[in-house]
C-alpha atoms as a PDB file:
ATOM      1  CA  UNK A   1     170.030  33.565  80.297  1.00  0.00           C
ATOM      2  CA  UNK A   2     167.661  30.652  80.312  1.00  0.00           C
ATOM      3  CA  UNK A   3     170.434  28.380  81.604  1.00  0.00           C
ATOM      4  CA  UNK A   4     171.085  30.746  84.779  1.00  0.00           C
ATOM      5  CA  UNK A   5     167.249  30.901  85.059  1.00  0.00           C
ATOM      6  CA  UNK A   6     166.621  26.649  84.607  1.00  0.00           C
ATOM      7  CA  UNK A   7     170.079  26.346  87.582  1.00  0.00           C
ATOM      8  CA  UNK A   8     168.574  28.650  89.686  1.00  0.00           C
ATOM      9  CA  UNK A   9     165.267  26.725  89.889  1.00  0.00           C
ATOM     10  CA  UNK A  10     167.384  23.418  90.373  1.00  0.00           C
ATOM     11  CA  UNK A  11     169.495  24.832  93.106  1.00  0.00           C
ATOM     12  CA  UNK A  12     166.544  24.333  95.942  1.00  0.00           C
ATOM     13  CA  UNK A  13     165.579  20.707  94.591  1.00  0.00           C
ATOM     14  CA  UNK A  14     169.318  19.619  94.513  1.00  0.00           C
ATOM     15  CA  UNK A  15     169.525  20.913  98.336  1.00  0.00           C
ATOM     16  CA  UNK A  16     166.337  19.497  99.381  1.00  0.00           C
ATOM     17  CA  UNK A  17     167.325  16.115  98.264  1.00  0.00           C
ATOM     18  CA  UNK A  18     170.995  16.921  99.929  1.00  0.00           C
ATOM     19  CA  UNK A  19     169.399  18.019 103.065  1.00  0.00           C
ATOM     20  CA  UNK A  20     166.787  14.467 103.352  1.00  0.00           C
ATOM     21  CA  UNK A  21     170.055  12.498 101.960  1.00  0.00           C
ATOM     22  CA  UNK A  22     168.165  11.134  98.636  1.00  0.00           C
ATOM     23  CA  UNK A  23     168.471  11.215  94.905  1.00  0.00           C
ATOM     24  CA  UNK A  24     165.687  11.496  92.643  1.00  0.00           C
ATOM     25  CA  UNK A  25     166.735  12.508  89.189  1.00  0.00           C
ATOM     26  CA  UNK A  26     162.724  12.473  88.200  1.00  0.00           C
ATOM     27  CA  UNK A  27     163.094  16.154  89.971  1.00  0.00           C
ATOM     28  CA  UNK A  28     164.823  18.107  87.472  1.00  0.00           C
ATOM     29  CA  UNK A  29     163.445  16.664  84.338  1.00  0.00           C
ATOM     30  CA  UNK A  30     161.228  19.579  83.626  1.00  0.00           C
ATOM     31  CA  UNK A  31     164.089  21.727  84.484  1.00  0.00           C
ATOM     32  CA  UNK A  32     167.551  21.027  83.498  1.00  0.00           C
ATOM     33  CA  UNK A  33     168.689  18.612  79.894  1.00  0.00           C
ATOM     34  CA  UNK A  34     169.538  15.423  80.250  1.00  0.00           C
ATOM     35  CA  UNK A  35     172.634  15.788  80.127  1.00  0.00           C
ATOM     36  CA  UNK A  36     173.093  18.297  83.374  1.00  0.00           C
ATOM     37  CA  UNK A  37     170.939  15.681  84.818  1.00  0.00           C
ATOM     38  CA  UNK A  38     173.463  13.160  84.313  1.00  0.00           C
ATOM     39  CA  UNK A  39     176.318  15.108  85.441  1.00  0.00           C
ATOM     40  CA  UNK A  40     174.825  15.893  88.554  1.00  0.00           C
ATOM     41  CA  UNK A  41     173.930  12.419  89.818  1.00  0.00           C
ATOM     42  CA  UNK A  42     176.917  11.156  89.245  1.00  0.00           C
ATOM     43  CA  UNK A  43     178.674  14.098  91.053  1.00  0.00           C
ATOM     44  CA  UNK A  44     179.001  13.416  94.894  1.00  0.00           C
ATOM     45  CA  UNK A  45     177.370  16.248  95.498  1.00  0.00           C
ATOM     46  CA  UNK A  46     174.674  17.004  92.952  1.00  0.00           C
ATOM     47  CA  UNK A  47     174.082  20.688  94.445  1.00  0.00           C
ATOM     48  CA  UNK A  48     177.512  21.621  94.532  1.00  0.00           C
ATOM     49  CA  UNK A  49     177.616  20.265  90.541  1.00  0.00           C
ATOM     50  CA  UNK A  50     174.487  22.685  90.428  1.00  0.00           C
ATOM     51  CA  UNK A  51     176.181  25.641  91.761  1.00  0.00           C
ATOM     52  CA  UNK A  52     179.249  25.469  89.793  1.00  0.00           C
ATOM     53  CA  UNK A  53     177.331  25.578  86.719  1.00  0.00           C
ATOM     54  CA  UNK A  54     175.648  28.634  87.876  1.00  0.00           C
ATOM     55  CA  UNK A  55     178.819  30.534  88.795  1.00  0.00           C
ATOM     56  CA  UNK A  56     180.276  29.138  85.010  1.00  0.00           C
ATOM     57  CA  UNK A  57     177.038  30.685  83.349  1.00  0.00           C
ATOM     58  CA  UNK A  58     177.029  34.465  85.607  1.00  0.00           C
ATOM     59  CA  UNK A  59     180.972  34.801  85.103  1.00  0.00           C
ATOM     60  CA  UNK A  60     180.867  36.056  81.576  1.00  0.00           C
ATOM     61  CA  UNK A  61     178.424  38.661  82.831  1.00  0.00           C
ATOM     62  CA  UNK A  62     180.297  39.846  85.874  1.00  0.00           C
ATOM     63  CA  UNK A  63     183.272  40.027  83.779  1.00  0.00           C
ATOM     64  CA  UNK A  64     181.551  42.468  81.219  1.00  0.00           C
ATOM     65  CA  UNK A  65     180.683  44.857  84.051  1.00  0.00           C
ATOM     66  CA  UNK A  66     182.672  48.045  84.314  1.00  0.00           C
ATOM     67  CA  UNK A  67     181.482  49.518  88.022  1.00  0.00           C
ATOM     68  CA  UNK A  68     178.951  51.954  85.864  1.00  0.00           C
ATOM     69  CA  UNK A  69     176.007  49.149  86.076  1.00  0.00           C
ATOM     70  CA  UNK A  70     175.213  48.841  82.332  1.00  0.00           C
ATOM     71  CA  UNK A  71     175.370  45.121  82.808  1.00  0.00           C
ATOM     72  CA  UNK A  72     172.666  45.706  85.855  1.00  0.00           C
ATOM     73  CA  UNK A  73     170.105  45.082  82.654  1.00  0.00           C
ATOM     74  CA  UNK A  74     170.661  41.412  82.881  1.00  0.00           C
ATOM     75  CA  UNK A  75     168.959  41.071  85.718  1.00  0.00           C
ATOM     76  CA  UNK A  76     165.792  43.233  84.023  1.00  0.00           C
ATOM     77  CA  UNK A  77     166.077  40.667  81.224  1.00  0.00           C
ATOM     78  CA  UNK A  78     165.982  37.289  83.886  1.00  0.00           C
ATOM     79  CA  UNK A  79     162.621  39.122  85.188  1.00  0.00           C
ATOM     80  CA  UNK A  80     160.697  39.624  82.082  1.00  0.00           C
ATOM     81  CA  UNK A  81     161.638  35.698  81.200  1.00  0.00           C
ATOM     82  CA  UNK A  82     160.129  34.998  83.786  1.00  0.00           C
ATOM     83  CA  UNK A  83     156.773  36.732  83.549  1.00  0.00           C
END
């Protein structure tokens, strides 16, 4: 869950640089690995690279639900990471 947690904090950076039309990988170095960094600046569009990888990482979960909301917990979990 700490990879959903480290996209969602690089989703607004990756669209404030999209928005002012500039790159600055410096950003998301206490956020994502090196390696996501690299993917996403050589994307043509980092935030949609950013995005992707977010709806990758939440399908496993959304697939596990069965309509009762036992998988609702995940979202319990993201929250006390966070705290």
């Amino acid at each position: 869950y700490t990879s959903i947690l480290r996209h969602l904090i690089a989703f607004p950076i990756a669209m404030k640089q999209h928005l002012r039309r500039e790159r600055n990988d410096k950003e998301f170095w206490p956020v994502l690995w090196l390696s996501e960094i690299d993917a996403m600046m050589n994307a043509r569009s980092p935030y949609m690279v950013v995005l992707t990888s977010l709806s990758m990482l939440c399908r496993p979960v959304r697939l596990k639900d069965d309509g009762l909301g036992k998988d609702l917990a995940i979202w319990s979990q993201m929250e006390s990471c966070v705290t």
